[in-house]
Protein backbone atom coordinates (compact mmCIF):
# COMPACT_ATOMS: atom_id res chain seq x y z
CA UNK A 1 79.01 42.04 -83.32
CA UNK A 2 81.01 40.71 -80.36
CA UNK A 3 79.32 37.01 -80.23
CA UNK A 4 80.45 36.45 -76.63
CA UNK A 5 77.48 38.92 -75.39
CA UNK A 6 75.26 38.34 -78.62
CA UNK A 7 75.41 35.19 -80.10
CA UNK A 8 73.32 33.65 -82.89
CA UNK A 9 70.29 31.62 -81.31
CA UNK A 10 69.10 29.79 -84.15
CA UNK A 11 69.32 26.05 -82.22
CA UNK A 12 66.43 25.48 -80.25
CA UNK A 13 68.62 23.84 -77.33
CA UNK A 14 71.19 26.39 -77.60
CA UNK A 15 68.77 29.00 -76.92
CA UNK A 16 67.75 27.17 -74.08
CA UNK A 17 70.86 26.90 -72.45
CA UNK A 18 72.03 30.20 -72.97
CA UNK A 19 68.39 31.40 -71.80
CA UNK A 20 69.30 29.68 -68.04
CA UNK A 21 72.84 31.04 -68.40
CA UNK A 22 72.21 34.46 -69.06
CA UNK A 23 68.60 34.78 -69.08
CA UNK A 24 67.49 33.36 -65.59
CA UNK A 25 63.83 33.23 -64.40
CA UNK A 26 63.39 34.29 -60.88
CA UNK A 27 60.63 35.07 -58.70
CA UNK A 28 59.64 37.84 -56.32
CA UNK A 29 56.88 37.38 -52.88
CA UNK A 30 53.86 40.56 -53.97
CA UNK A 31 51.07 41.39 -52.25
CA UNK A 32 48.25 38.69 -53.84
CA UNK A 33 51.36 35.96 -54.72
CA UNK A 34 54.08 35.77 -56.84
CA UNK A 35 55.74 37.68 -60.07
CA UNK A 36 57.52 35.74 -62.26
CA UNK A 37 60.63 37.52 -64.40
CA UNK A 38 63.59 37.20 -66.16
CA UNK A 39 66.54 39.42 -66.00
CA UNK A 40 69.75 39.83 -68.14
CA UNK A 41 73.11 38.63 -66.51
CA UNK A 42 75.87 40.44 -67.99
CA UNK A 43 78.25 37.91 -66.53
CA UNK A 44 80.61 39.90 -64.55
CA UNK A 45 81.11 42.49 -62.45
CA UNK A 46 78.11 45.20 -63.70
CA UNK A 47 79.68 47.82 -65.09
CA UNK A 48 78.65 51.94 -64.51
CA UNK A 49 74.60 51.81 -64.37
CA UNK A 50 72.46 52.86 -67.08
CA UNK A 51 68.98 52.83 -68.10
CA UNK A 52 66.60 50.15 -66.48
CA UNK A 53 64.44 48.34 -69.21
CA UNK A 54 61.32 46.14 -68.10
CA UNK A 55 60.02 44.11 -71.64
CA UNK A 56 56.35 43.01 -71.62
CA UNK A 57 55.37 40.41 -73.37
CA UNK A 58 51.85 39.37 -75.58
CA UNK A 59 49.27 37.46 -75.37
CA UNK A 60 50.84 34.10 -76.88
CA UNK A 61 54.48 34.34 -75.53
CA UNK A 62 56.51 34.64 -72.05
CA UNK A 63 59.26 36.43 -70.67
CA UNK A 64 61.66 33.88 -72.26
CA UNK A 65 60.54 35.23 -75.86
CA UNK A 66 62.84 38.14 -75.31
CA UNK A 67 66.49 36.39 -74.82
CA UNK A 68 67.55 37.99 -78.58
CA UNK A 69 66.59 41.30 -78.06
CA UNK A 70 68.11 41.24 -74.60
CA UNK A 71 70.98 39.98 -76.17
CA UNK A 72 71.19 42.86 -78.44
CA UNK A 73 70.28 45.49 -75.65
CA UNK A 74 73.03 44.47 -73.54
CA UNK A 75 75.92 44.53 -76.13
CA UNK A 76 74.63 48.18 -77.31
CA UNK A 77 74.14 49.07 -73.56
CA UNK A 78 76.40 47.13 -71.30
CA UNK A 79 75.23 49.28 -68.25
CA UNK A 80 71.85 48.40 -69.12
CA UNK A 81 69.59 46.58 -66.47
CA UNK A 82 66.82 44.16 -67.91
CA UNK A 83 64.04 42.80 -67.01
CA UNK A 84 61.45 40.84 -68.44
CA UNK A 85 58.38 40.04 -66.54
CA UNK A 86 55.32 36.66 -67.12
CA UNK A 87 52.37 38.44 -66.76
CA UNK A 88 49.68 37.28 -64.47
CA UNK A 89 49.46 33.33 -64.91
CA UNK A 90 52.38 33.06 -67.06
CA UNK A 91 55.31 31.69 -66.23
CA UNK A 92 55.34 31.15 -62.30
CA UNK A 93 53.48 33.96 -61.96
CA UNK A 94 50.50 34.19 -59.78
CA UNK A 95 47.25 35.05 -61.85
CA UNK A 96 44.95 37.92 -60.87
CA UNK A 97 42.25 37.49 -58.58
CA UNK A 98 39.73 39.11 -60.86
CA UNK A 99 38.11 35.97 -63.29
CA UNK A 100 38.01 39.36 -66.00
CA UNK A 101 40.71 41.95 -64.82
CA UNK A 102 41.22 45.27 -66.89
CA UNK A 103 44.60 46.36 -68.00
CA UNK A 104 44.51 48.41 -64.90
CA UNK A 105 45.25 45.42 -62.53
CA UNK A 106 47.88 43.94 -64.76
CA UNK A 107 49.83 47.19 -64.35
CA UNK A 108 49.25 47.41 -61.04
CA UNK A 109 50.92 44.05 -60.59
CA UNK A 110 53.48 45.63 -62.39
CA UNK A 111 54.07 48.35 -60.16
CA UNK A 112 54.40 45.75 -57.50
CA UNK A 113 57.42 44.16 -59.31
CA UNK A 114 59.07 47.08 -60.12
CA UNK A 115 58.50 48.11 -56.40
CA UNK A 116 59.96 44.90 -55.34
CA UNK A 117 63.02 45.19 -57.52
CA UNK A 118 63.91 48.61 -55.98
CA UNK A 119 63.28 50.06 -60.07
CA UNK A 120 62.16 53.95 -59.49
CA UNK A 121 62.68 55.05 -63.38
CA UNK A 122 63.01 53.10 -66.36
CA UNK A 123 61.86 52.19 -69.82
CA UNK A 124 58.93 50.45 -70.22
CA UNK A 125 58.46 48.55 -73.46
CA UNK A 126 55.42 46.83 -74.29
CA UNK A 127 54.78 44.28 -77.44
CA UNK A 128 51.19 43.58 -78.85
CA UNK A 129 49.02 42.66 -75.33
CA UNK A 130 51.96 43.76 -73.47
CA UNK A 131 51.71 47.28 -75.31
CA UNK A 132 47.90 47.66 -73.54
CA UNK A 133 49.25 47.01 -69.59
CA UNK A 134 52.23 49.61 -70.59
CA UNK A 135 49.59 52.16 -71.84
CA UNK A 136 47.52 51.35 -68.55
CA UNK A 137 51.16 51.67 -66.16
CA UNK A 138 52.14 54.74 -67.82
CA UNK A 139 48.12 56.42 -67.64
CA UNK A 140 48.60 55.96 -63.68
CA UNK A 141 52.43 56.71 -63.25
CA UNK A 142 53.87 58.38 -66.50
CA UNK A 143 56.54 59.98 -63.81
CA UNK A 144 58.36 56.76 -63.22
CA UNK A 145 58.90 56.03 -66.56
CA UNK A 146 61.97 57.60 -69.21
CA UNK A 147 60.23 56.52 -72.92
CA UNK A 148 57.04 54.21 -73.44
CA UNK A 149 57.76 52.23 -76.72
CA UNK A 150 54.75 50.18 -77.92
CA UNK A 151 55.97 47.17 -80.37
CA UNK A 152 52.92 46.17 -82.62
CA UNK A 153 49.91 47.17 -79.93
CA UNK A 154 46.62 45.12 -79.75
CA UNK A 155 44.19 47.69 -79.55
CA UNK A 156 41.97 45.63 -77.83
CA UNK A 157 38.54 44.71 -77.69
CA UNK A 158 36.79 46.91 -75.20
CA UNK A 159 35.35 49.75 -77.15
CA UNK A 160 32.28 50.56 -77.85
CA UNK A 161 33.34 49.96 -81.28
CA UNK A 162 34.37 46.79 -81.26
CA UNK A 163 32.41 45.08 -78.54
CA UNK A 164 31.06 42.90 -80.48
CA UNK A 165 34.04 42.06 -82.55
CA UNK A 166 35.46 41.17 -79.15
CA UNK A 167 32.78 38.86 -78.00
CA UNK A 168 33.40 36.66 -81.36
CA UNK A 169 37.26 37.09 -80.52
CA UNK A 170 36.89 35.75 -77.14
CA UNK A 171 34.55 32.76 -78.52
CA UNK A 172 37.00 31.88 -81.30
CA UNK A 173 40.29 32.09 -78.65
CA UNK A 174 39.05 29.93 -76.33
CA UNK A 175 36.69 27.07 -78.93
CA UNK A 176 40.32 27.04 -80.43
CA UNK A 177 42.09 26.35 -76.81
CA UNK A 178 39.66 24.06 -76.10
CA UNK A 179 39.86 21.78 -79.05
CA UNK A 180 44.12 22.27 -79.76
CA UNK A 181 45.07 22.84 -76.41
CA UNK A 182 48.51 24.78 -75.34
CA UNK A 183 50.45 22.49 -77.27
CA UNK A 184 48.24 22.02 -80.28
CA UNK A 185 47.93 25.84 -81.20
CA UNK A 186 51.79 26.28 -80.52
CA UNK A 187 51.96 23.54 -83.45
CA UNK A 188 49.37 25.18 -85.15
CA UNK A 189 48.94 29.02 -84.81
CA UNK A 190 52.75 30.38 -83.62
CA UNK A 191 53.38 30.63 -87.28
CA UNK A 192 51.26 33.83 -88.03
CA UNK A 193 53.53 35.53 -85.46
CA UNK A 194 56.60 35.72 -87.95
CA UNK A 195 56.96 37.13 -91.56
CA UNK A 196 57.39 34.02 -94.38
CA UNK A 197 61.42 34.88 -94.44
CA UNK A 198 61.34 33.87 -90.97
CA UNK A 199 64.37 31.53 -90.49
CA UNK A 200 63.47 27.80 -88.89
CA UNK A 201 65.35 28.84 -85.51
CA UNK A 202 62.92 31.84 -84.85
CA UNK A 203 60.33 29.72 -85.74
CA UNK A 204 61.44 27.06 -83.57
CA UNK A 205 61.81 29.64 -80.94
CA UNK A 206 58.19 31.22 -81.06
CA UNK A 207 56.81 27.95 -81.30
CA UNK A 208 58.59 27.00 -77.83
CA UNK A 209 57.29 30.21 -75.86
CA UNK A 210 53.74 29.62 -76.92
CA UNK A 211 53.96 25.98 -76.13
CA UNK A 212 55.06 27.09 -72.58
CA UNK A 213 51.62 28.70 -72.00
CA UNK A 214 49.24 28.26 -68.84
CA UNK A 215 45.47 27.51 -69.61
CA UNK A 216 44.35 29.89 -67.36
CA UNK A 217 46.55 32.33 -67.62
CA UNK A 218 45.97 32.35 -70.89
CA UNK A 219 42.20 32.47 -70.89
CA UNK A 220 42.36 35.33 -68.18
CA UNK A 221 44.61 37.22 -70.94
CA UNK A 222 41.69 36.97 -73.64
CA UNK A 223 39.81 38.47 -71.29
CA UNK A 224 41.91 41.26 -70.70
CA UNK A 225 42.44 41.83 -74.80
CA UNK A 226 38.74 41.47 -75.56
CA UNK A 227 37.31 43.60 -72.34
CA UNK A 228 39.95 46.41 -72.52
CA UNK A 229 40.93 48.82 -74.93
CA UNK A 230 43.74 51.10 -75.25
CA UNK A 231 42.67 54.03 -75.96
CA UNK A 232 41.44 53.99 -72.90
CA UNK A 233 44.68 54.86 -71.53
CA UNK A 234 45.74 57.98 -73.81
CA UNK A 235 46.82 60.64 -72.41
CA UNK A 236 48.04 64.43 -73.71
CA UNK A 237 51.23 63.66 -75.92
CA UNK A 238 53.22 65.75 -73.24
CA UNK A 239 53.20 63.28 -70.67
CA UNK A 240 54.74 60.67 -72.38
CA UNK A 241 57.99 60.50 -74.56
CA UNK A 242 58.14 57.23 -76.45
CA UNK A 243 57.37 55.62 -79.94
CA UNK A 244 54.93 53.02 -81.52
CA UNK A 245 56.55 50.56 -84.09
CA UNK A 246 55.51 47.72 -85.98
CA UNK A 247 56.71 44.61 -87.88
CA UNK A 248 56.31 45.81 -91.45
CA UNK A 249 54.82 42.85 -92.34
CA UNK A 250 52.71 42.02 -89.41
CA UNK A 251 49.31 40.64 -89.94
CA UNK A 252 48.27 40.80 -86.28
CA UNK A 253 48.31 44.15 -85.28
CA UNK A 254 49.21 45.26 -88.66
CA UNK A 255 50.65 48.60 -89.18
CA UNK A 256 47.43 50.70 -90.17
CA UNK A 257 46.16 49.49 -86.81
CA UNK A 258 49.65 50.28 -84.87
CA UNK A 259 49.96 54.24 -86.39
CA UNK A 260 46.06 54.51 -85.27
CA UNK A 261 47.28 54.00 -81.91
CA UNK A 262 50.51 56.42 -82.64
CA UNK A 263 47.85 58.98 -83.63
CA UNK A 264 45.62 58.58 -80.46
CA UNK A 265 48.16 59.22 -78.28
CA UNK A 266 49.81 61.66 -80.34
CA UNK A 267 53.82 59.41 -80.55
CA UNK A 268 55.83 59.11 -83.54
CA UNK A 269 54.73 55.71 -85.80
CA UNK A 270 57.22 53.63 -87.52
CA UNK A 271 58.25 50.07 -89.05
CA UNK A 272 60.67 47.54 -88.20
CA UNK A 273 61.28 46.39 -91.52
CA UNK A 274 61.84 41.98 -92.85
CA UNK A 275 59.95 41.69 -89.36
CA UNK A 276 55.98 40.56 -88.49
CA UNK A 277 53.97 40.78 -85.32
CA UNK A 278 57.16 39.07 -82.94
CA UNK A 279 58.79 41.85 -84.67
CA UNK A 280 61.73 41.31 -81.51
CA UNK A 281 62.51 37.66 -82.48
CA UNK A 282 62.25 38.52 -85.95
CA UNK A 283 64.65 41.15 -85.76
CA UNK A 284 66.25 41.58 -82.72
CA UNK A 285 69.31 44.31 -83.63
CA UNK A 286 66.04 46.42 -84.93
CA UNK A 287 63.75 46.29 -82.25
CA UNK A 288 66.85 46.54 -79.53
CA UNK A 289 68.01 49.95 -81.91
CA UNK A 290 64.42 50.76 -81.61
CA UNK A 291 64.38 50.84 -78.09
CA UNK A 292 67.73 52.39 -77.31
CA UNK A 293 67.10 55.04 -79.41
């Protein structure tokens, strides 16, 4: 591995220095506000362009969350532009207007950011909520995009199915933001998103990302996850040329639930193995092979 792209981040304030160094947020004026996002800085002159990447986050992390797996991108792909947006009322991003928006509206903020960065074909990865706006972006635009790789999908709520799972969802999400807070289910709850062999520095790390949460934001997400659904968004196989994977040991979206959504819209299914739901902290060089390939 050639460390001076990819180095370990196991030390919380470490990771946080090389995230400003080579990880930068920024922010870009949309129609309806602001889009927060982070994108790589290969630290010299860019080399010979190659494939755009835009990362979407889930429900309990940021743009920030993806600094390893960027890492790893850009040492297997040093042409590679990424970018990693905060959704809607994450980060400095502006929330939705819409008190309940669909996954519809978060990909069409989406398209505004990728409209803004001048970014006419790329690949659009999606992890857990993140995986529902990509399915939304690529049922309106499938054109624009190269592959669509879901990384442990939430399903979502809005079904007819599981309606009513979803109101108890949304009752339980926000009783338990009310009474912990941002900070207190960081402490509390960032745990489930890892495997147990987990080392303390990807702990540390998830811990940070969820702690960086917005209260609305967040609440405008649960929402999204328990009013939306996405099969909503399949679409004939032959549209779309991507994969679904899945932390093998994910408890979230666990990976019965993750090849039902391979199946429905008709994509290869397979594991990222030593690796739960945050299966692109857990294992970065996976999830960045993953995507590459």
């Amino acid at each position: 591995m050639n460390h001076a792209i990819a180095p370990q981040v196991d030390d919380l304030q470490d990771t946080l220095s090389l995230l400003e160094r080579r990880f930068p947020e920024r922010c870009i004026a949309v129609d309806g506000g602001v889009v927060s996002f982070r994108e790589f800085d290969p630290g010299a002159a860019r080399p010979v362009a190659g494939d755009t990447f835009v990362l979407l986050h889930g429900i309990g992390s940021g743009a920030a969350s993806w600094l390893p797996c960027a890492l790893e991108i850009a040492r297997r792909a040093p042409g590679a532009r990424i970018v990693a947006w905060n959704a809607p009322g994450y980060g400095k991003s502006t929330m939705l207007a819409l008190t309940r928006p669909d996954a519809r509206a978060y990909a069409a903020r989406l398209r505004q950011l990728t409209q803004a960065l001048g970014i006419e074909r790329f690949v659009l990865v999606g992890h857990s909520l993140g995986a529902l706006t990509a399915a939304a972006y690529a049922a309106s635009d499938a054109t624009s995009l190269e592959r669509l790789l879901l990384l442990s999908p939430a399903r979502g709520y809005g079904v007819q199915a599981r309606l009513a799972q979803g109101a108890q969802v949304t009752r339980e999400r926000l009783s338990t933001l009310g009474e912990l807070g941002i900070h207190g289910m960081a402490t509390q709850r960032s745990s489930r998103l890892l495997s147990a062999a987990a080392n303390p520095g990807q702990r540390d790390w998830v811990r940070w990302n969820m702690a960086q949460l917005n209260a609305a934001g967040y609440t405008q997400a649960v929402h999204l996850l328990c009013g939306d659904g996405i099969e909503n968004y399949a679409q004939p196989a032959a549209k779309l040329r991507g994969k679904v994977w899945c932390g093998a040991a994910d408890s979230v979206t666990t990976p019965e639930d993750s090849r039902a959504v391979a199946a429905v819209f008709g994509l290869p299914f397979d594991l990222i193995e030593g690796a739960g739901h945050a299966c692109y902290v857990e294992q970065p060089e996976a999830a960045a092979a993953a995507i590459l390939n």
